[in-house]
Protein backbone atom coordinates (compact mmCIF):
# COMPACT_ATOMS: atom_id res chain seq x y z
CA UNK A 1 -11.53 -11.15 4.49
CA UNK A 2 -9.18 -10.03 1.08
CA UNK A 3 -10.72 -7.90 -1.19
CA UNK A 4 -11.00 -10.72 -3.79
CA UNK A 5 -13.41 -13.36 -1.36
CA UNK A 6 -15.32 -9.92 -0.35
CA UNK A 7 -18.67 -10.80 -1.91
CA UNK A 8 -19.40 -6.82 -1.95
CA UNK A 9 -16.58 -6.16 -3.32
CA UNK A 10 -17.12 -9.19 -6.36
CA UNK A 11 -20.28 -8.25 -6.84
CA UNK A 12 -19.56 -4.78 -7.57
CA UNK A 13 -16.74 -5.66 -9.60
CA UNK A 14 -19.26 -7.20 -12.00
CA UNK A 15 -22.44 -5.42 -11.16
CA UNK A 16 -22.76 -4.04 -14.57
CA UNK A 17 -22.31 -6.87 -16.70
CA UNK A 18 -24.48 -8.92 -14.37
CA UNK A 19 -27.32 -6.59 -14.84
CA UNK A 20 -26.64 -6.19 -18.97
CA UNK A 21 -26.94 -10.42 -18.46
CA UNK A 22 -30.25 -10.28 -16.75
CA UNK A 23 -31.36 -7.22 -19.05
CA UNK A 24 -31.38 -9.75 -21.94
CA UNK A 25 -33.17 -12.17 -20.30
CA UNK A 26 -35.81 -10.32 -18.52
CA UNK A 27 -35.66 -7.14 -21.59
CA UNK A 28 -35.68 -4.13 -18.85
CA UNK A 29 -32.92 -2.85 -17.48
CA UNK A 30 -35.39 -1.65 -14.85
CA UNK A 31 -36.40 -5.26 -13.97
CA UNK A 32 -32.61 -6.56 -14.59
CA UNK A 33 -31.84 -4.49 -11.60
CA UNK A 34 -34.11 -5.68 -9.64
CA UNK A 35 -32.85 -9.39 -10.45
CA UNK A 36 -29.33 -8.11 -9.76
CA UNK A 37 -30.01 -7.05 -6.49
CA UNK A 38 -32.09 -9.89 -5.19
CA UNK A 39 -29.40 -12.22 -6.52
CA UNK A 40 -26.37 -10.38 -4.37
CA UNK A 41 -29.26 -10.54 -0.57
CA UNK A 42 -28.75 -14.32 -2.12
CA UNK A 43 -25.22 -14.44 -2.75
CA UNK A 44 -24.12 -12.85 0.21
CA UNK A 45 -26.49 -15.06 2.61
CA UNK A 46 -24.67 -18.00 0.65
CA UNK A 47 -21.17 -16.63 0.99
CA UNK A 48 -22.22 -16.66 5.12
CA UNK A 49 -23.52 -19.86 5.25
CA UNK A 50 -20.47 -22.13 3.52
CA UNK A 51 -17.71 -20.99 1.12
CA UNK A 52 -18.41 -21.06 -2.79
CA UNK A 53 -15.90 -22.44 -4.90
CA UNK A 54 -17.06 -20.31 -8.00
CA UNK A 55 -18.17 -17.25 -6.66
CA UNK A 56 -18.62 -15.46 -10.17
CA UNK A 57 -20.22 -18.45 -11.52
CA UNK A 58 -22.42 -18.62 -8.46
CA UNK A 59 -23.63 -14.95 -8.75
CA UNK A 60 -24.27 -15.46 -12.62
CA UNK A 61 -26.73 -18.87 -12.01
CA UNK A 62 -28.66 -16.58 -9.37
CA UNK A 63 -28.67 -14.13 -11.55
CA UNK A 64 -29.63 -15.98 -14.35
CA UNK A 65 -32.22 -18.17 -12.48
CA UNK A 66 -34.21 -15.32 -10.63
CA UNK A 67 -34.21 -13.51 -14.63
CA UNK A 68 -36.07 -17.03 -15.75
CA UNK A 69 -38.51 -17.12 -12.54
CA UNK A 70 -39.31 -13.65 -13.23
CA UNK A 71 -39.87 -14.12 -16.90
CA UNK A 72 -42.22 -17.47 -15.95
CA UNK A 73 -44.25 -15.53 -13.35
CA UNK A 74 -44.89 -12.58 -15.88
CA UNK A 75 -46.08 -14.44 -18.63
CA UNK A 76 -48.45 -16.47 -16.39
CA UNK A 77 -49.81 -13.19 -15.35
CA UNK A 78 -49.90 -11.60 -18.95
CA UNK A 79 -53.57 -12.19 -19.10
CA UNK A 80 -54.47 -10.44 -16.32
CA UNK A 81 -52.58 -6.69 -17.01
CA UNK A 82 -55.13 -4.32 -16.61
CA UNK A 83 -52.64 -1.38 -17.85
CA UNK A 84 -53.81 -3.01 -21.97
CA UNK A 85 -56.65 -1.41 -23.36
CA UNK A 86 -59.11 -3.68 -24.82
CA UNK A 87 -58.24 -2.99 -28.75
CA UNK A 88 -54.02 -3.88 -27.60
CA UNK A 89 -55.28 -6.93 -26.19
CA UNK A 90 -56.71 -7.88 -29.15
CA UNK A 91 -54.13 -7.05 -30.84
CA UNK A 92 -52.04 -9.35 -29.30
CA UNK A 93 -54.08 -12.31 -29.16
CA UNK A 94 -54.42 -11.74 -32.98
CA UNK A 95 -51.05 -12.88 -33.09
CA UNK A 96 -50.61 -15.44 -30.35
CA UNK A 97 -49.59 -19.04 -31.77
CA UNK A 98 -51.91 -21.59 -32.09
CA UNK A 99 -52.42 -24.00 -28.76
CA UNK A 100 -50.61 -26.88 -30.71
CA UNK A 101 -47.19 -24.35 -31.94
CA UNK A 102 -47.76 -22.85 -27.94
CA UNK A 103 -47.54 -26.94 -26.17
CA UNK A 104 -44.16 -27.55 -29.15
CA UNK A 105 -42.93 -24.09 -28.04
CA UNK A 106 -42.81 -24.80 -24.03
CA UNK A 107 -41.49 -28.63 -25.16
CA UNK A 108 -38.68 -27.51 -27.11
CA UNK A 109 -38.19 -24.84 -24.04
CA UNK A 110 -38.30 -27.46 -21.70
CA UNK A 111 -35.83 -29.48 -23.70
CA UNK A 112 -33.42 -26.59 -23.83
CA UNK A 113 -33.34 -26.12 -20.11
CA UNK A 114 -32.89 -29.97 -19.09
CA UNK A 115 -30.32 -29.44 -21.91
CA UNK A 116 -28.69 -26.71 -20.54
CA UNK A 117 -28.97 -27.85 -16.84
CA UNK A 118 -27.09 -31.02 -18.22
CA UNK A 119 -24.03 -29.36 -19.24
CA UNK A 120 -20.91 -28.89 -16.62
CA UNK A 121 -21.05 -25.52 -14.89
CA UNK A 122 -18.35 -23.82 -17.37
CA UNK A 123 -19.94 -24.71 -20.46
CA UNK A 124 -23.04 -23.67 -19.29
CA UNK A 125 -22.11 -20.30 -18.22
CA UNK A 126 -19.82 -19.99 -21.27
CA UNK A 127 -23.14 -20.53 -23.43
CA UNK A 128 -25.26 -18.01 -21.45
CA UNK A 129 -22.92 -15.33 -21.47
CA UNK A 130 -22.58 -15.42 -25.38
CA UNK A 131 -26.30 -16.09 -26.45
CA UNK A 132 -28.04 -14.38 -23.50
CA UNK A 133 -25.53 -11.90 -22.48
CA UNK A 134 -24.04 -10.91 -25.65
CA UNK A 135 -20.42 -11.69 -24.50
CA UNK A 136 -18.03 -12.10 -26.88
CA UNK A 137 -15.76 -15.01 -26.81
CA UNK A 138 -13.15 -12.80 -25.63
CA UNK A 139 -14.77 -11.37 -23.22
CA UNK A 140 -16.19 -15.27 -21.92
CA UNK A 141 -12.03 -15.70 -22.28
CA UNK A 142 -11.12 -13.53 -19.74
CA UNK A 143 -14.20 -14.03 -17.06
CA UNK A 144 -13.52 -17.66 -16.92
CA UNK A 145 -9.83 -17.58 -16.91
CA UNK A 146 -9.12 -19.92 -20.10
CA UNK A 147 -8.11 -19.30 -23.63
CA UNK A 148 -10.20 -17.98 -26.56
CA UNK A 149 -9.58 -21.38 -27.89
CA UNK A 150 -11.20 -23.20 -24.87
CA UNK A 151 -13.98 -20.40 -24.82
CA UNK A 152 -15.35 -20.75 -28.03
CA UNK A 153 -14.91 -24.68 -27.35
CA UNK A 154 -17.09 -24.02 -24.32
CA UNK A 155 -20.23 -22.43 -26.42
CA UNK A 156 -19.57 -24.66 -29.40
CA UNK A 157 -20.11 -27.99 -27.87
CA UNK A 158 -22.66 -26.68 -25.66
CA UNK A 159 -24.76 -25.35 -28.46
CA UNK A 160 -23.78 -28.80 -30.35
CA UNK A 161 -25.45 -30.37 -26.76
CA UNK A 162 -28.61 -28.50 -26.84
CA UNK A 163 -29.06 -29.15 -30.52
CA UNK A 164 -28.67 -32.61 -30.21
CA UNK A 165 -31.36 -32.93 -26.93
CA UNK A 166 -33.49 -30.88 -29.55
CA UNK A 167 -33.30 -33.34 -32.16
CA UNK A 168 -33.66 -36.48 -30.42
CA UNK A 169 -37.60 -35.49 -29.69
């Protein structure tokens, strides 16, 4: 096995920006690492199983799906955090949104994901690296092996997709 179809190897080579990608989705590094780490046990059991075609696109949509299960699971189980003294959890249900902005929130959420599960694999990536990972366009440039041109053509029209699945509702 080359060093390049080595998933170790790949997965160290981008270990770092992986876990500043899940950091902004899950906002810990702590918890990013975590993510990081259960997503290359995932990758790696993939890798053995049948051959990926986009490896660094694979690890990325682990990556980035284990950050959104996580984020699900812990604001289902917000209520229950005992760690919150009684006066912070008043606090924040002081500002919690009304029921009717909280079912428009989740619809326009669940929008955005169909939306973003839509898109072709590239464009999708393309869009979470800039908005979730902070990537520049440069930066998307390089990882997916295409022009800055063709990058910022990736996040544009896949912004311009999302917006338009938001609009139609």
């Amino acid at each position: 096995m080359s060093r390049e179809t080595d998933p170790l190897a790949l997965f160290m080579a981008h270990r770092g920006e992986l876990i500043s990608y899940a950091s902004t989705i899950v906002g810990d590094r702590g918890d990013a690492e975590d993510v990081v780490q259960e997503a290359y046990i995932r990758f790696e059991r993939a890798e053995r199983s049948r051959t990926v075609t986009e490896p660094i696109g694979y690890l990325y949509r682990i990556v980035r799906n284990l950050s959104l299960d996580g984020v699900r699971r812990d604001a289902r189980g917000f209520r229950g955090n005992a760690n919150l003294s009684s006066a912070e959890v008043e606090s924040l249900e002081s500002i919690e949104p009304s029921p009717e902005e909280s079912a428009e929130k989740r619809n326009d959420l669940r929008i955005v994901l169909e939306a973003l599960e839509e898109l072709p694999e590239r464009h999708r990536i393309a869009l979470e690296m800039h908005r979730f990972g902070g990537f520049t366009i440069r930066q998307i440039a390089d990882r997916l092996n295409v022009s800055t041109g063709r990058a910022h053509s990736l996040v544009a029209e896949s912004v311009d997709h999302c917006r338009q699945r938001l609009m139609r509702t």
